[in-house]
C-alpha atoms as a PDB file:
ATOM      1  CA  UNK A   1       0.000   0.000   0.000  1.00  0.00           C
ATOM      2  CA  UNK A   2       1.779   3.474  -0.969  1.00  0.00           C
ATOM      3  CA  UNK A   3       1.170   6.519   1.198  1.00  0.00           C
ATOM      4  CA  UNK A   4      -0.780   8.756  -1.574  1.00  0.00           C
ATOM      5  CA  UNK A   5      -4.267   9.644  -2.129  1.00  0.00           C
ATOM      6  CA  UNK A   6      -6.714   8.712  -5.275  1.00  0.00           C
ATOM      7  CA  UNK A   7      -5.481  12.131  -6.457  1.00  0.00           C
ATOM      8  CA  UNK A   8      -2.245  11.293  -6.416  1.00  0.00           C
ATOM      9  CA  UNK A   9      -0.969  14.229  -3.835  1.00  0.00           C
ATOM     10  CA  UNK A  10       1.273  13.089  -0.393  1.00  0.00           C
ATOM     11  CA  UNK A  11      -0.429  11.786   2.650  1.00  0.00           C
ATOM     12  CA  UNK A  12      -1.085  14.159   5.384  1.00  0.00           C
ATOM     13  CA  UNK A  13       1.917  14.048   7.831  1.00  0.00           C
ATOM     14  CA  UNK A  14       0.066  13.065  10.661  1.00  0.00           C
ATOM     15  CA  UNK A  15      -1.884  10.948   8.590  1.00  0.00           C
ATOM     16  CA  UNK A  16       0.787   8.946   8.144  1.00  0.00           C
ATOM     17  CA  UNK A  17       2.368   8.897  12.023  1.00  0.00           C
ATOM     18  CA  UNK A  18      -1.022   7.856  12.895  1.00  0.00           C
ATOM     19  CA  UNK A  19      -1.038   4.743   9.883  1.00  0.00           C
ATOM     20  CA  UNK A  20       2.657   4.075  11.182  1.00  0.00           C
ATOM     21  CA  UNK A  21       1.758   3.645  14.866  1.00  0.00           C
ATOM     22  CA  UNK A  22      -0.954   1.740  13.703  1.00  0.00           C
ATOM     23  CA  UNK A  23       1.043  -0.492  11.695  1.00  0.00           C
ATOM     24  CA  UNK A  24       3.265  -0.594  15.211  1.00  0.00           C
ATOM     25  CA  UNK A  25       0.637  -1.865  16.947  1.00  0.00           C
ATOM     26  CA  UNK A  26      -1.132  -4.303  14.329  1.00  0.00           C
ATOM     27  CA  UNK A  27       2.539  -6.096  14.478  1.00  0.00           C
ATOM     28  CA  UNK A  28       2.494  -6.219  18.451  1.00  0.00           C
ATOM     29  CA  UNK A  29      -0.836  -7.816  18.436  1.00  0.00           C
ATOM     30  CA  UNK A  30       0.592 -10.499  16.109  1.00  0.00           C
ATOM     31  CA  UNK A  31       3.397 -10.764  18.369  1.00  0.00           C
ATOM     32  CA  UNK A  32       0.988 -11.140  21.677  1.00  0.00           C
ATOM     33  CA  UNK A  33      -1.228 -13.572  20.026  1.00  0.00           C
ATOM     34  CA  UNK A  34       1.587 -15.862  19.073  1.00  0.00           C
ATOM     35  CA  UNK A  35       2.758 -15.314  22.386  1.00  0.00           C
ATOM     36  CA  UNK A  36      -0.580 -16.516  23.781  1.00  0.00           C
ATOM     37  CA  UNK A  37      -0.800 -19.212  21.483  1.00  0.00           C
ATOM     38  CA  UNK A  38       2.286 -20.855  22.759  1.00  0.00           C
ATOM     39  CA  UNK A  39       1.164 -21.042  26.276  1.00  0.00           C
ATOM     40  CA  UNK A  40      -2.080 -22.436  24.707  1.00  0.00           C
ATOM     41  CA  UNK A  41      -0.669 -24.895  23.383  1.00  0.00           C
ATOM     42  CA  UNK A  42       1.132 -25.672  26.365  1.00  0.00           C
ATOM     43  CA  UNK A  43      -2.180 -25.970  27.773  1.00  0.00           C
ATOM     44  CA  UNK A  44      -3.450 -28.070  25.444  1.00  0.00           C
ATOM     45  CA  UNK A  45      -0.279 -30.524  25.485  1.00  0.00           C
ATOM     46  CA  UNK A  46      -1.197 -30.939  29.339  1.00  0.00           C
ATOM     47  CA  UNK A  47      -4.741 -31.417  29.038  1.00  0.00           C
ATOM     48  CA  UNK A  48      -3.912 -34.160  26.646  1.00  0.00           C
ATOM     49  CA  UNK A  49      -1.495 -35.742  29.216  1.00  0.00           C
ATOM     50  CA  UNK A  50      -4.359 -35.664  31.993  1.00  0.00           C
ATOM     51  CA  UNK A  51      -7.220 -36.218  29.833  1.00  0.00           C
ATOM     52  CA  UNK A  52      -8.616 -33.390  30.256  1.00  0.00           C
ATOM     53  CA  UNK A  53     -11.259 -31.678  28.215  1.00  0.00           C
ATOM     54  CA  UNK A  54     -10.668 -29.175  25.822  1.00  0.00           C
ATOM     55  CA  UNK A  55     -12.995 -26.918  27.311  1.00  0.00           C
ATOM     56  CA  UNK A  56     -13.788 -25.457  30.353  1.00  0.00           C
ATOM     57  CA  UNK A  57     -16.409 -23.254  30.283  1.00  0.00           C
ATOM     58  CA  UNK A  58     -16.199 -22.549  34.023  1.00  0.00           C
ATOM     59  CA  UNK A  59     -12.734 -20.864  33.245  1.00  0.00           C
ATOM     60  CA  UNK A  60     -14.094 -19.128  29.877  1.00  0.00           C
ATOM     61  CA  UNK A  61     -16.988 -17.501  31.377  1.00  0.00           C
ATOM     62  CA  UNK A  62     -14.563 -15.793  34.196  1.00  0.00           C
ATOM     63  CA  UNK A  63     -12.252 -14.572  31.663  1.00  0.00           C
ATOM     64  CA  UNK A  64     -14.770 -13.455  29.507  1.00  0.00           C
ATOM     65  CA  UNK A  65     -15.996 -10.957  32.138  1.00  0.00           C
ATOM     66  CA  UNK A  66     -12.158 -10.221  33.217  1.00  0.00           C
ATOM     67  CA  UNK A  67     -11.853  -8.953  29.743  1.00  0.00           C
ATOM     68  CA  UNK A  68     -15.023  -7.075  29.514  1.00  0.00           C
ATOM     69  CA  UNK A  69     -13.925  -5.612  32.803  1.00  0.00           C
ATOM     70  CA  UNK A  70     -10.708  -4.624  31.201  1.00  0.00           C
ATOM     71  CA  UNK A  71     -11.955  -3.471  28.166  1.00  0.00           C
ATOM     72  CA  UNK A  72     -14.431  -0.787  29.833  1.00  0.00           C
ATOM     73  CA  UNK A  73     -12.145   0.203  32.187  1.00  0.00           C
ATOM     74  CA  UNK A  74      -9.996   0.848  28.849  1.00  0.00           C
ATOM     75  CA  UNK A  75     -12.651   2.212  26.921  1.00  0.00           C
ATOM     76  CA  UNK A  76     -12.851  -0.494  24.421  1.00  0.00           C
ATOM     77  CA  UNK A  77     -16.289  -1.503  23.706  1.00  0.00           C
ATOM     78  CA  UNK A  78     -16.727  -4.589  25.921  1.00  0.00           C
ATOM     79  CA  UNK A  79     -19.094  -6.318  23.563  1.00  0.00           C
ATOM     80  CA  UNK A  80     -16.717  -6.289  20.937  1.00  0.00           C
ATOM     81  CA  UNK A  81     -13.722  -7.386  23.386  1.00  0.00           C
ATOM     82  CA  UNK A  82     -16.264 -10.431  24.058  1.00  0.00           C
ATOM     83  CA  UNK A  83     -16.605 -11.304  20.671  1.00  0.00           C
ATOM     84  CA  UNK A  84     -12.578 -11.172  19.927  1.00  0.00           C
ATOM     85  CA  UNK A  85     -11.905 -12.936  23.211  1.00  0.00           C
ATOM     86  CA  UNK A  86     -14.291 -15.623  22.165  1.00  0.00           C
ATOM     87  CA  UNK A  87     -13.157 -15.981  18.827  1.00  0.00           C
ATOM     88  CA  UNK A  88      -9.329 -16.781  20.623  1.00  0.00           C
ATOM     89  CA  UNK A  89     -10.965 -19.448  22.889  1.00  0.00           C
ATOM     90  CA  UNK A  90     -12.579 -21.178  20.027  1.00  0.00           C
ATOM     91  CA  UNK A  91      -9.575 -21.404  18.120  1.00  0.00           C
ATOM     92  CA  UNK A  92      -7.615 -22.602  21.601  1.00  0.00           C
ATOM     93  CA  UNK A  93     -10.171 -25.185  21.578  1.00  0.00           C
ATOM     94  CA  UNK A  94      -9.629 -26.195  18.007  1.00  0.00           C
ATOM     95  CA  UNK A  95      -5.914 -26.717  19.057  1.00  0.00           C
ATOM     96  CA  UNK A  96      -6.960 -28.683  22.131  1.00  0.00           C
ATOM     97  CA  UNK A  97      -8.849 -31.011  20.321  1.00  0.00           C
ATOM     98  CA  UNK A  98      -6.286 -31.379  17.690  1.00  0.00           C
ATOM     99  CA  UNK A  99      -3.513 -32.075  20.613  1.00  0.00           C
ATOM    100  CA  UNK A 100      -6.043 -34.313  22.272  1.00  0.00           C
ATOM    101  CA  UNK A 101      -6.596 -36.358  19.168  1.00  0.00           C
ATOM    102  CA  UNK A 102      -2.807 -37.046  18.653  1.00  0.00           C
ATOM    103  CA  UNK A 103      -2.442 -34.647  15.542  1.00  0.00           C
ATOM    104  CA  UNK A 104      -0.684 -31.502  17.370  1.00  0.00           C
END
């Protein structure tokens, strides 16, 4: 993506510290997610071990209002910090019952 307009003329200065700490950001969340996702999988690899379930709502449902807690506290729209949040755990439970299964 170049940093012009339709019309052809430079970005906005600021326009473009704003896209750039954007950017900054966009690649810390990818860093935090694999981050989380490695701990996950930890997770999963000892629910596996202990036959565990993959799940466990109990634990879901108290993180899910930690992080709508969180998210109003931050000003982030807790519904929509719900949905993302829930979207992770889905996929962690994906993993889990890929580990589980024998097919990491």
């Amino acid at each position: 993506m170049s940093d012009t307009t339709q019309a052809g003329d430079e970005i906005p200065t600021e326009l473009a510290r704003l896209r750039s700490s954007i950017d900054n950001i966009d690649a810390a969340l990818v860093h935090l997610l694999a981050e989380r996702f490695k701990c996950t999988q930890q997770v999963g690899e000892l629910k596996a071990a202990r036959h565990l379930p993959a799940a466990d709502p109990a634990r879901e449902e108290r993180q899910v209002a930690r992080l709508r807690a969180l998210a109003d506290e931050a000003g982030l729209d807790p519904v929509f910090a719900e949905k993302f949040l829930s979207f992770i755990i889905a996929e962690v439970i994906h993993h889990h019952e890929r580990i589980a299964a024998g097919g990491e």
